[in-house]
Every structure is written in C-alpha cells, then in structure tokens.
Protein backbone atom coordinates (compact mmCIF):
# COMPACT_ATOMS: atom_id res chain seq x y z
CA UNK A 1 158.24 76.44 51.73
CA UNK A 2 154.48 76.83 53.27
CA UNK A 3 153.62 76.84 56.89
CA UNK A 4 152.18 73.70 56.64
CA UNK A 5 155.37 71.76 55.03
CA UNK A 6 157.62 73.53 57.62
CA UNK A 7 154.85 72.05 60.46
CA UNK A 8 155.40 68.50 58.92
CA UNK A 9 158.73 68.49 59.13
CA UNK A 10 158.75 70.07 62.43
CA UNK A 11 156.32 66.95 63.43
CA UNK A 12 158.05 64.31 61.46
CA UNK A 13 161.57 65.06 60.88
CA UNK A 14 164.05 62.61 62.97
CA UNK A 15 166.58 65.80 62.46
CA UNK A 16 167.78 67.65 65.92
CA UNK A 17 164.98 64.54 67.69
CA UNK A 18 167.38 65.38 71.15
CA UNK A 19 165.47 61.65 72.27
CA UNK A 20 162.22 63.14 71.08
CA UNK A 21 160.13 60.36 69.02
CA UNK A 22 159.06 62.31 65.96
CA UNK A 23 156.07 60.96 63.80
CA UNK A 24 156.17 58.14 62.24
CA UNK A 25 154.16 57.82 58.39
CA UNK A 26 151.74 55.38 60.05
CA UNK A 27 151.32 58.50 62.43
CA UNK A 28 151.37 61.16 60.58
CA UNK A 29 148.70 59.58 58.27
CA UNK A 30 146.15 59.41 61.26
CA UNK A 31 147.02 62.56 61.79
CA UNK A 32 146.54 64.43 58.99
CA UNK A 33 142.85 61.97 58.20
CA UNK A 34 141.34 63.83 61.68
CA UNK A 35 142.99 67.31 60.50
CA UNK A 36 140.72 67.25 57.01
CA UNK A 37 137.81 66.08 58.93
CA UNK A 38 137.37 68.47 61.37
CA UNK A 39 138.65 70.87 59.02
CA UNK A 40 141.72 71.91 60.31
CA UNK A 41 145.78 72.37 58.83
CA UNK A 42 149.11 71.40 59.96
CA UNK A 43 149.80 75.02 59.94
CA UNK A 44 147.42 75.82 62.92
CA UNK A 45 149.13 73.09 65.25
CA UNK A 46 151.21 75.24 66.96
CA UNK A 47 148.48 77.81 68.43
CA UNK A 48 146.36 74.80 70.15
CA UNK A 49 146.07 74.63 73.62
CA UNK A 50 146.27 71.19 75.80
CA UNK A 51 142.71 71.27 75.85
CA UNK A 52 142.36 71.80 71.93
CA UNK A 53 145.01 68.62 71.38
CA UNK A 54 142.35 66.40 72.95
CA UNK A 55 139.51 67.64 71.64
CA UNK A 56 140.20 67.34 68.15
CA UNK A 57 142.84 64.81 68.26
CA UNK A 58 141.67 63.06 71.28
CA UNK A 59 145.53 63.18 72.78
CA UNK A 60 146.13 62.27 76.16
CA UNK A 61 148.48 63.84 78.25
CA UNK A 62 151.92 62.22 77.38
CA UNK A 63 150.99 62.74 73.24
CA UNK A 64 150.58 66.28 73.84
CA UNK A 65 153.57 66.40 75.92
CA UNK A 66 155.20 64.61 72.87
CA UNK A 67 153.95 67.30 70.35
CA UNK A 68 154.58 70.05 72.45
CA UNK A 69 158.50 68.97 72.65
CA UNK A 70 158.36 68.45 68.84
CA UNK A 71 157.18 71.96 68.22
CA UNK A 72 160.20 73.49 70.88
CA UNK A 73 162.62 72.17 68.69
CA UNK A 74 161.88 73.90 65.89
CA UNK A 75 164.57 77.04 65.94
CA UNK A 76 167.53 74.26 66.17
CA UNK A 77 165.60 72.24 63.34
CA UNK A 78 165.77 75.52 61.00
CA UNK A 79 169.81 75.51 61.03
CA UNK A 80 169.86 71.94 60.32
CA UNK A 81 167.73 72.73 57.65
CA UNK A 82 169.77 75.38 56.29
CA UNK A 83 173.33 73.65 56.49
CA UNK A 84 171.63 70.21 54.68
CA UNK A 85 170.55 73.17 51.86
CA UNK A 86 174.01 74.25 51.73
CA UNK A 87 175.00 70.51 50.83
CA UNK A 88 172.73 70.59 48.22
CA UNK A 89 170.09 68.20 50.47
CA UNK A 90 166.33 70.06 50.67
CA UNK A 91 163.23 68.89 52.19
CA UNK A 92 159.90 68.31 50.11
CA UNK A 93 156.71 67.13 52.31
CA UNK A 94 153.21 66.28 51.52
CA UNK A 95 152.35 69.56 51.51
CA UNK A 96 154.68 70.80 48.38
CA UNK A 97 153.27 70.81 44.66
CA UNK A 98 156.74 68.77 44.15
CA UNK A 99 155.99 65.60 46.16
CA UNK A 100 156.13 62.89 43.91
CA UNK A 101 152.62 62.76 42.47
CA UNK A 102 152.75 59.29 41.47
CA UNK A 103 153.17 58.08 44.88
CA UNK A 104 150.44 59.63 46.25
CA UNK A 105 148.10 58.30 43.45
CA UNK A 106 149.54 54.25 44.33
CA UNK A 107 150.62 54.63 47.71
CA UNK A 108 147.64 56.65 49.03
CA UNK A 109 148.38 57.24 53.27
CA UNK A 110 151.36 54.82 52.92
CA UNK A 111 153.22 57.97 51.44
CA UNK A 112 155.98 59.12 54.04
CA UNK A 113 155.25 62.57 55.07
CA UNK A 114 158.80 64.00 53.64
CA UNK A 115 161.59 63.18 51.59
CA UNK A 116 165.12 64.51 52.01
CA UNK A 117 166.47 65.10 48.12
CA UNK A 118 169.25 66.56 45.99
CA UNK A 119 168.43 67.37 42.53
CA UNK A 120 165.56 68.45 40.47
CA UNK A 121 162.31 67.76 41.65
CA UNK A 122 160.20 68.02 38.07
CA UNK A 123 162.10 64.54 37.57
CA UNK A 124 159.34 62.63 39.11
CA UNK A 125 157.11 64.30 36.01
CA UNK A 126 158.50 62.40 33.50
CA UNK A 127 158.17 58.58 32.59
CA UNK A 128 160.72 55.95 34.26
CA UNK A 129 161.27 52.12 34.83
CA UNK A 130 162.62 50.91 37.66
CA UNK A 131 164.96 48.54 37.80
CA UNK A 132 165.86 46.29 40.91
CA UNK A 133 167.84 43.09 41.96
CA UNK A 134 170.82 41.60 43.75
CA UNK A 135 173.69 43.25 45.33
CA UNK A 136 175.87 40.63 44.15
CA UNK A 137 175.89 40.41 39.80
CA UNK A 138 177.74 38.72 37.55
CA UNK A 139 179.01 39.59 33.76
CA UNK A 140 175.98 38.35 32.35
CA UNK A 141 173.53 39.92 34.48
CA UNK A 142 175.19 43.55 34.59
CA UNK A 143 174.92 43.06 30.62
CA UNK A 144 171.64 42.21 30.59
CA UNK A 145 170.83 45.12 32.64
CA UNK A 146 172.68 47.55 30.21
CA UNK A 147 170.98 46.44 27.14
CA UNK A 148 167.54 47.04 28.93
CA UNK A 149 168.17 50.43 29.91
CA UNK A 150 169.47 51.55 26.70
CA UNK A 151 166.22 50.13 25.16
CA UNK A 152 164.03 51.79 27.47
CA UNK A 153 166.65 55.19 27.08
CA UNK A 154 166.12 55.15 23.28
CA UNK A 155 162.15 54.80 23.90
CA UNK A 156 162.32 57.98 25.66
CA UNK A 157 162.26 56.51 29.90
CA UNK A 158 164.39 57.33 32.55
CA UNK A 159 165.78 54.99 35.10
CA UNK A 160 164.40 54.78 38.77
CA UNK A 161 165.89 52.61 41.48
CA UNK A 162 167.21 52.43 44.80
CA UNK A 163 170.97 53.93 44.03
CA UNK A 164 172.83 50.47 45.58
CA UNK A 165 175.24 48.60 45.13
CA UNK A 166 174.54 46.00 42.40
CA UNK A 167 171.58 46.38 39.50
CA UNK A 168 170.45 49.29 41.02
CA UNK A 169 173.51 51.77 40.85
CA UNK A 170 174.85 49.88 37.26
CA UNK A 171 171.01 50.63 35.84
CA UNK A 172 171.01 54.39 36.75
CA UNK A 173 174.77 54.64 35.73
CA UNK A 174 173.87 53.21 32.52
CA UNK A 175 170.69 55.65 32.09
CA UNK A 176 173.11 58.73 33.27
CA UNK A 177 175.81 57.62 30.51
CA UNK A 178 172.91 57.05 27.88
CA UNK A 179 172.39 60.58 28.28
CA UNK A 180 169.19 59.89 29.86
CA UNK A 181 168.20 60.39 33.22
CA UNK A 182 168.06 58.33 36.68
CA UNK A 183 165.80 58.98 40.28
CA UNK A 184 167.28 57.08 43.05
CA UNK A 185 165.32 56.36 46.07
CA UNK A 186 167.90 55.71 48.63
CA UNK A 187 167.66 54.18 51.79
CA UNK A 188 171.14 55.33 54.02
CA UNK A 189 174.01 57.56 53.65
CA UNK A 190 173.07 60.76 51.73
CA UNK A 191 175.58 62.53 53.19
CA UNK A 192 178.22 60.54 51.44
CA UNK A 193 176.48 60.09 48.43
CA UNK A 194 176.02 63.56 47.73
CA UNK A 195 179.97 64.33 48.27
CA UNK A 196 180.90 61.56 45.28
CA UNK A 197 182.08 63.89 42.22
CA UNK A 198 179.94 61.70 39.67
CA UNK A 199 176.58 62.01 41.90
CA UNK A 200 177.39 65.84 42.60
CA UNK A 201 178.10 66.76 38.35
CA UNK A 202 174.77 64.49 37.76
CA UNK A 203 172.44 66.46 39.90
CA UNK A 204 174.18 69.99 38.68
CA UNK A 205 173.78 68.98 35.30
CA UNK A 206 169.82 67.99 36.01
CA UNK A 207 170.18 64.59 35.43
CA UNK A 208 170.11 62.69 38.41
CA UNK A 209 167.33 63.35 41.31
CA UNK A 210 168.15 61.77 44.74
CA UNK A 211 165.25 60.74 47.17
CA UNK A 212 165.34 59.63 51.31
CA UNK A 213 162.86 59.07 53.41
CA UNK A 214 165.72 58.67 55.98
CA UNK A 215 167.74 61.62 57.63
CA UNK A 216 170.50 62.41 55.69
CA UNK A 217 173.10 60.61 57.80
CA UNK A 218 171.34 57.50 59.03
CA UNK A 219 173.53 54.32 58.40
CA UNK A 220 171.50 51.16 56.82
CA UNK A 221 168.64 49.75 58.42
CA UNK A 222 166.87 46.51 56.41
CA UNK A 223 163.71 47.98 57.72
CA UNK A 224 163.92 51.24 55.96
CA UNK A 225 165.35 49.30 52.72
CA UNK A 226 162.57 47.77 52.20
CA UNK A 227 160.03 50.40 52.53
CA UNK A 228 161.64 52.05 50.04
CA UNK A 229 161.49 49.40 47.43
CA UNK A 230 157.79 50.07 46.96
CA UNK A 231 158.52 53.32 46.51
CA UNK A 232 160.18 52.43 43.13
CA UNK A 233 157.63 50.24 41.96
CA UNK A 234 155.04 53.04 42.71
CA UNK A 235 157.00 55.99 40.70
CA UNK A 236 157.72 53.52 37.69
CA UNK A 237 155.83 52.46 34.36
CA UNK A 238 157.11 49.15 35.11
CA UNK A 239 159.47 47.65 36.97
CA UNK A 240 162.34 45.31 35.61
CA UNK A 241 163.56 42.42 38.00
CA UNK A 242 167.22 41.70 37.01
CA UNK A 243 167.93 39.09 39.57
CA UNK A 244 166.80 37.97 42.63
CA UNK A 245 166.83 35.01 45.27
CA UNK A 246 163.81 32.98 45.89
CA UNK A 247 161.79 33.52 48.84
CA UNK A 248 164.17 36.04 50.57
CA UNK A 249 165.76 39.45 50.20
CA UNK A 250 164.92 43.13 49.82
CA UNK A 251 164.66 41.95 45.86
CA UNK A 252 161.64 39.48 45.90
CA UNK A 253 160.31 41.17 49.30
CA UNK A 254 159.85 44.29 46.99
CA UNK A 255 158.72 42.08 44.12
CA UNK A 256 155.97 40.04 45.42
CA UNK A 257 154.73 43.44 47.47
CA UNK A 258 153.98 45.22 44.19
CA UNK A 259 152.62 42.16 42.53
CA UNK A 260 150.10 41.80 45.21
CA UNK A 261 149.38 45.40 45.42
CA UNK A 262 149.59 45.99 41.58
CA UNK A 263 151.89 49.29 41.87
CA UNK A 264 152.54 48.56 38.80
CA UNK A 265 153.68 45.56 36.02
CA UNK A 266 156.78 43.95 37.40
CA UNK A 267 158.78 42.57 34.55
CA UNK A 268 161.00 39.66 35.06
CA UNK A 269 164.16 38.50 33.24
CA UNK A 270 163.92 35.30 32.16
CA UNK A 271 166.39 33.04 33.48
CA UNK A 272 165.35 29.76 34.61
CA UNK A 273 168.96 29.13 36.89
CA UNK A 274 167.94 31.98 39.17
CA UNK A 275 165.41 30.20 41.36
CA UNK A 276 163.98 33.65 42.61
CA UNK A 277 163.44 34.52 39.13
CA UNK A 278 161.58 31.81 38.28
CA UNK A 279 159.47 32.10 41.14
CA UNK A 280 158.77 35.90 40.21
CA UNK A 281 157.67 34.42 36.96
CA UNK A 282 155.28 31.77 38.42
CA UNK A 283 153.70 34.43 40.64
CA UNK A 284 152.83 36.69 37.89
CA UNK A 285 155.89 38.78 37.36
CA UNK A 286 156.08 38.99 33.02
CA UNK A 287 158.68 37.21 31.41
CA UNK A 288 160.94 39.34 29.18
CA UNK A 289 164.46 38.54 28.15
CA UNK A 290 166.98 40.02 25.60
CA UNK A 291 164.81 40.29 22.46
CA UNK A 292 162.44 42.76 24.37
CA UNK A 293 162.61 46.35 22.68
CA UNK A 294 161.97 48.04 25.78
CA UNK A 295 158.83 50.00 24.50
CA UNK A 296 156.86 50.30 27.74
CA UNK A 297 153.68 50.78 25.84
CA UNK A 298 153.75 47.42 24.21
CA UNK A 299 153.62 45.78 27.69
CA UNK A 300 149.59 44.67 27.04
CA UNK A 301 151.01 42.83 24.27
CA UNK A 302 153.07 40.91 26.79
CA UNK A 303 150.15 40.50 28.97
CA UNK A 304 147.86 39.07 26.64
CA UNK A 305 150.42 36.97 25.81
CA UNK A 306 151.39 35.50 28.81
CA UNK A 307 147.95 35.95 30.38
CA UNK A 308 149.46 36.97 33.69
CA UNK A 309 148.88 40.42 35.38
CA UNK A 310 146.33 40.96 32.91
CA UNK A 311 144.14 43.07 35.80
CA UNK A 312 146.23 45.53 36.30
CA UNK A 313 145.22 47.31 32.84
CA UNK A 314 141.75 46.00 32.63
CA UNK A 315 139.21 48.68 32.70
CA UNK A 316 137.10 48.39 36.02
C-alpha cells in the first residue's frame, strides 16, 4: 500500500474513530479537488503546519483540530488494519491501481474514498450484470432470476449485486454454481459474511469478490443501502430488475437513480402484476422477459426496438 492510500484511510476510515468524525466521500472529494490544484498529495498531509491547513485548504481552527486527531490515530488504526487482513478483509482506496475502474469512469467524485473487500480485486476487470430486486421472492421470480444468470453465464458475464437477502444473494449464488463468477457490493455485516463456509471457499477459490464501503462490522443502515445500489449499476454492463415495488424501496430508489443518471441500461422483467415493474418499464427501464438470450451486446437491438434509453449508446 502507498503513502497516499494509507493517508486516505487514515482520513476517511470510521475504524478506531474513538468519537472522531472521519471524512465523509462528499468530503473527501473537496478535498482531494484543492489537493490537485494547488498541486499537492494526500501523502504530504501529515507534515503541514496549522498555518499550512488554512492556507491551502482554507481550514479553520476546529477542521484542523479535526484532522490533526484523525492523523493521531493512526498507530491504533494500523492493528485494526492488520487483524481485518488476518480475516481475509483488506482495504483498497482511490489511490490503488485496484479501485474499481469502472466506478470512477460513471461515478466521477461520487466514488467513496475506500472500500473494505475480501477476494480478488482483478474481478472488477472483467464484464458483469447486475442484478437487483426485492427481499421478499416468490417461486416464479427466483426462477426467472436463475434462467437469466445462466444466460448471461453462458455469454461469458459475471454476476454483480448487493449480496442480500432475496434476488441479490439467489443471482450471485446462481452465477457461483454456474461456475461463473459474482462481486457483491454489500452494505452491513462483513464480519459475518466473511465467516459463512460457502462465502469463505468462494473467495479462496477466486470466484467471489466482496466490496463495503462500510466498516466491516457496521449493522444496516437504509442510508448506506442505498448508496450502494448505484454502485452496482455503475460496475455493470447492464443491470437486470427482477422485482420491485412501485414508487418505494432500495429496488426502484436504485432503479430510477441510474435511469436518470444513465450508469448504465437498466433492464426490466416484464411482468405487468408487479406495479413497480411496470413503472420501471414506463420510465425507460427495457423490457426483457424469458425469451431474452442474455447476450449483453445485443442490448441496441432492444433499444431500437423499444425506442427507450436509446441515448445512452448514441454517439455524442
């Protein structure tokens, strides 16, 4: 790890905080804008004097009391560090080659400075749809969700979504049993998902990549859920919608997100009893149902024949 990843998760890190407010993305962002304009790295941080905090950064007294408590922690912040690493849970920031490059090319500054993960990194290289809907499934729907995955397997795509309970964790199960692959961006409880047997032989066996923007043993939090639903949308080709409610839920929250910010196309299956569905549909999301051979690089064909979403591959 380089200086300046070690300084970002010195500054951003919510490990070993001690009621220290580390830095949030928003914060970091800023940050790290002011650092490239006046030339400056992470890495040279911890050498600047009071003065030299508002000069370039234009902190007052109580942010450079807050940066200076952030840097002090840094010696407990190393063992946490090291006993995450012997659970098999490393750090990657910004500043590594393995960041996900795919979310800094959609995302842009709305990138979280780190992620806590478990698993092979050169994952995030290869092509994968995302798959994402309700908790609560049915037969039918966990079906549905099987036969798309194995489609999109046999055309040579992983499986990314947010490891929960529901589409999410049947879709990468499906994509692990395939013999395929799966990256789950996760929201709460690493800890515990990295002691299950099945997640712990998928990640030895290179096959399974887990990703947190959240410390490792943070419970839920609906706030944190739903940031990371864009970061599936981002890392994917496109992004199936199995099943969601209309007008409420992490499900179409995430959904009509990336169709207004084009992360990418945002299939929809095509079942007029869900409402949520439907509304997806009317929105822009493409229609797809069983027949659909799960060849990501026929989706124009979709497009021009639906006509929706059409802008997100027309040449500018």
């Amino acid at each position: 790890m380089n200086d300046n990843a070690q300084m970002i998760i010195v500054l951003c890190s919510h490990l070993c905080a001690d009621g220290c407010r580390p830095l949030e993305p928003s914060e970091w962002t800023r940050l790290a804008d002011t650092m490239i304009a006046q030339k400056l790295q992470p890495r040279d941080i911890p050498d600047f004097s009071d003065e030299d905090m508002k000069r370039y950064f234009g902190y007052g007294e109580a942010e450079t009391e807050r940066i200076k408590r952030l840097l002090d922690r840094s010696g407990s912040l190393s063992f946490e560090l090291e006993r995450l690493s012997l659970m098999g849970i490393k750090v990657v920031t910004r500043a590594d080659a393995g960041y996900p490059r795919a979310l800094k090319a959609r995302l842009k500054g709305g990138c979280p400075p780190l992620f806590y993960y478990a698993g092979d990194l050169s994952l995030l290289d290869r092509g994968m749809v995302g798959f994402v809907g309700s908790r609560t499934v049915g037969d039918e729907d966990v079906s549905f969700a099987e036969s798309i995955v194995r489609k999109v397997n046999s055309n040579g795509f992983g499986v990314v979504s947010g490891g929960a309970k529901g589409i999410d964790s049947v879709s990468s199960s499906a994509s692990l049993s395939n013999g395929s692959f799966a990256v789950e961006y996760i929201s709460d409880s690493f800890t515990r998902k990295i002691k299950k047997k099945e997640a712990v032989a998928a990640v030895q066996n290179g096959k399974l990549l887990i990703m947190s923007m959240a410390k490792p043993d943070a419970g839920f939090n609906a706030g944190i859920a739903m940031q990371r639903n864009k970061y599936i949308y981002a890392q994917s080709e496109a992004t199936v919608v199995v099943k969601s409610d209309y007008n409420k839920g992490g499900t179409w929250g995430g959904a009509t997100e990336a169709l207004k910010r084009e992360y990418c196309p945002v299939l929809c299956r095509d079942n007029r009893r869900y409402p949520g569905n439907t509304g997806l549909i009317e929105k822009g999301a493409i229609p797809i149902d069983d027949s659909w051979d799960g060849n990501v690089g026929n989706i124009r064909n979709l497009l021009d024949n639906t006509g929706e979403q059409i802008t997100l591959f027309n040449e500018q």
